[in-house]
Protein backbone atom coordinates (compact mmCIF):
# COMPACT_ATOMS: atom_id res chain seq x y z
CA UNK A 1 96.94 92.63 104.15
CA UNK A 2 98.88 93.85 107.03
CA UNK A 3 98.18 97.23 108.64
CA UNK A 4 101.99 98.00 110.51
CA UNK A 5 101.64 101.10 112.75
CA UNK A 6 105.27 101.67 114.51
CA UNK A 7 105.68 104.72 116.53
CA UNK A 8 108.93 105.73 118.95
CA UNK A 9 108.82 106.93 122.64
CA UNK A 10 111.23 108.86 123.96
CA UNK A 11 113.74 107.93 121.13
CA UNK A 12 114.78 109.37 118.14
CA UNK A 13 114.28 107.11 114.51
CA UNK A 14 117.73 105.32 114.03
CA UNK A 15 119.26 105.12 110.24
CA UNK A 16 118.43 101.15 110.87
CA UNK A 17 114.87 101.68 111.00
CA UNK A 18 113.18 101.39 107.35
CA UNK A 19 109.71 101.20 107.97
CA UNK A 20 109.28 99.82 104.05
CA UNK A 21 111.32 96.65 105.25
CA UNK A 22 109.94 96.14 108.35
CA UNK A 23 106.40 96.06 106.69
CA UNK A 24 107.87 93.90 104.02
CA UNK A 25 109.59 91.35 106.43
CA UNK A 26 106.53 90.90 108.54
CA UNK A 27 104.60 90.39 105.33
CA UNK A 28 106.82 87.77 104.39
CA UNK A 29 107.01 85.93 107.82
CA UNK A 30 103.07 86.13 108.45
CA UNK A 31 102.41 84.69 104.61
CA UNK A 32 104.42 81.53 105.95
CA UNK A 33 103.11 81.63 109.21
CA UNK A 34 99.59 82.26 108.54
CA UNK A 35 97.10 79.91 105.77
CA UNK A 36 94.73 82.75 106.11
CA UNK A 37 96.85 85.54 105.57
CA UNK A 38 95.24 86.51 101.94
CA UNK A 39 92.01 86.59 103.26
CA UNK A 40 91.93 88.91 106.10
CA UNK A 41 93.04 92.63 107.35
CA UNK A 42 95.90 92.09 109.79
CA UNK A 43 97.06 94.96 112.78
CA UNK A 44 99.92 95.03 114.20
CA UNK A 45 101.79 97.98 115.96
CA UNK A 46 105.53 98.35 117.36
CA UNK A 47 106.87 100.85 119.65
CA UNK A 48 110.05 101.12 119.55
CA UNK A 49 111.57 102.75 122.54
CA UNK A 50 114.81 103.18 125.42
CA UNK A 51 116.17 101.29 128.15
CA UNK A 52 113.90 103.45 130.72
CA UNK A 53 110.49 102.88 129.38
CA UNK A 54 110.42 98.97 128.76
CA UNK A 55 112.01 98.91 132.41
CA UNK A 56 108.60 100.20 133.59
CA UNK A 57 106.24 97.64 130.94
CA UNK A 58 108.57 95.02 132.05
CA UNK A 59 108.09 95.58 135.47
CA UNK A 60 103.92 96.47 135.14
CA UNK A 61 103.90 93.29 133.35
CA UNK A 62 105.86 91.02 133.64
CA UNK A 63 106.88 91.84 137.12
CA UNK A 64 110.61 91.74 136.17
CA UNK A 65 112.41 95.10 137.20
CA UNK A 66 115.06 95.57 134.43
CA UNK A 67 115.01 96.29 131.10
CA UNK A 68 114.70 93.66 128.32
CA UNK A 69 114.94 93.80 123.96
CA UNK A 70 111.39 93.08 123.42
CA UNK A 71 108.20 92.49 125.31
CA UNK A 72 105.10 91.20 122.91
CA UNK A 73 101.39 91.66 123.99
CA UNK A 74 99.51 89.05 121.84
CA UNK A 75 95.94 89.47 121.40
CA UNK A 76 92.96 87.22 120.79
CA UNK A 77 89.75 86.91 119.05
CA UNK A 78 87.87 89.57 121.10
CA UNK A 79 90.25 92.52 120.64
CA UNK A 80 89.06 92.41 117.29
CA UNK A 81 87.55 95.67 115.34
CA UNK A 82 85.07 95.05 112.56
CA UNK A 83 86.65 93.12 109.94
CA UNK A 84 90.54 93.97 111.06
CA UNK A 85 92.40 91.22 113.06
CA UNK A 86 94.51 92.72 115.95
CA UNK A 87 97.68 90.19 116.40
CA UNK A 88 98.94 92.17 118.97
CA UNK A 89 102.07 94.57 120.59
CA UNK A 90 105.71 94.64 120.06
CA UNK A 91 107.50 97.07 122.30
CA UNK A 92 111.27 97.24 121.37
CA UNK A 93 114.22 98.79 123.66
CA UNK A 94 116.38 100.02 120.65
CA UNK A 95 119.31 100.86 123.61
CA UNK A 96 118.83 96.95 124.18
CA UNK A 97 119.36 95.89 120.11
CA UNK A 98 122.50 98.23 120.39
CA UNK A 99 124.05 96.64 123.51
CA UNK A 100 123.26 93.31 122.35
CA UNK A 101 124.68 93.69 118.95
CA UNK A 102 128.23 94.12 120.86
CA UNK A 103 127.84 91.84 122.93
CA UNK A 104 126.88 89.00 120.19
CA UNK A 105 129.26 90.44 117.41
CA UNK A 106 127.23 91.18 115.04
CA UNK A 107 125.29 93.76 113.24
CA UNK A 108 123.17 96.33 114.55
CA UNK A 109 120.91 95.38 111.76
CA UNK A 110 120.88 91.72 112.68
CA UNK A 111 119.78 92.11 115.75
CA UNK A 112 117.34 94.60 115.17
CA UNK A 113 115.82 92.52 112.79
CA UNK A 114 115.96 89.36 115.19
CA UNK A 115 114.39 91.04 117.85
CA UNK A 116 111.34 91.62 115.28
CA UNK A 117 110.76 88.30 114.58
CA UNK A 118 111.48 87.20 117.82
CA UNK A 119 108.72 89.04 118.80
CA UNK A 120 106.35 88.76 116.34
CA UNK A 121 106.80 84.87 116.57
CA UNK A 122 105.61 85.42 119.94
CA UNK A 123 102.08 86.79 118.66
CA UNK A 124 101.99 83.81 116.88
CA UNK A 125 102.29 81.48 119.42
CA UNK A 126 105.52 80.28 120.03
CA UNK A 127 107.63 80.27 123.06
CA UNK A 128 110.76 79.10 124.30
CA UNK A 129 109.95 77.79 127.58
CA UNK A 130 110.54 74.14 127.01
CA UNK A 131 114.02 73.49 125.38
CA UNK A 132 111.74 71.70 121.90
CA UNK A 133 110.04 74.66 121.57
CA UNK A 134 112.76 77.12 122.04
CA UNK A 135 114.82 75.00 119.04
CA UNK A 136 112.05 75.06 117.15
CA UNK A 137 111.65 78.52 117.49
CA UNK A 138 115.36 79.68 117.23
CA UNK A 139 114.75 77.53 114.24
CA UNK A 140 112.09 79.68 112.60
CA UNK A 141 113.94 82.65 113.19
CA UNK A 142 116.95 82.06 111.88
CA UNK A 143 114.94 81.11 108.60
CA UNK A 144 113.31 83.89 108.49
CA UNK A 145 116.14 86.26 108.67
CA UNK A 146 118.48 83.91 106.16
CA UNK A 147 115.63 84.07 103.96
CA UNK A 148 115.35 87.78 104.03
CA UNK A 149 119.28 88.01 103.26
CA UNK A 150 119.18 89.33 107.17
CA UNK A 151 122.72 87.66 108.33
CA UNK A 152 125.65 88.67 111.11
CA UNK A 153 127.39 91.11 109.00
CA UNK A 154 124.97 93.43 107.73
């Protein structure tokens, strides 16, 4: 069972955010993702918020001073409470989703959603540092969204 907790700084709750199919389509990624996923209680949050505020993680953290879509803080083993399994972070820059879906052409909704798994691929290992791993990743997340009816136009 996942446990989703997504909360908004400094942003107001865009008509593209349905908290229903954002738990659902995490559900259905981490079922594929994960053998185990039956068996134990799974946390994740998301914080969705501006241009301004993931300038400031980006820069604590990654020591990059611009703003990016989405930063993802995975966690291990030890930041686990009692029974629940904390995967990790996923901070979101909705003003990035909104530039980006201009400058790709397509939906709002599209990239929105491909931010997500972007992100939450990242708490689940991959990466796209070496060209394999980025194909194999751009891969997984274009099946995930195809398979979730999650295309350019909508």
């Amino acid at each position: 069972m996942l446990d989703l907790d997504i909360s908004f700084q400094d942003i107001e709750k865009k008509e593209y955010v349905d908290e229903t199919k954002i738990l659902e389509f995490f559900e259905f990624v981490l079922k594929n993702e994960r053998e185990d996923y039956n068996e134990k209680e799974l946390y994740i949050s998301i914080l969705l918020t501006d241009n301004s505020n993931i300038q400031v993680i980006n820069k604590e953290y990654r020591d990059k001073d611009m703003p990016t879509d989405v930063i993802s803080f995975a966690y291990n083993e030890t930041e686990n409470f009692g029974g629940v399994e904390v995967i990790g972070d996923i901070v979101v820059s909705l003003d990035r989703v909104e530039e980006q879906c201009k400058e790709y052409n397509h939906s709002v909704v599209r990239e929105f959603y491909y931010v997500l798994v972007h992100g939450l691929l990242h708490l689940l290992g991959y990466d796209h540092i070496e060209e394999v791993d980025k194909l194999k990743m751009r891969e997984k997340e274009e099946l995930y969204l195809s398979k979730f009816n999650i295309t350019r136009d909508i």
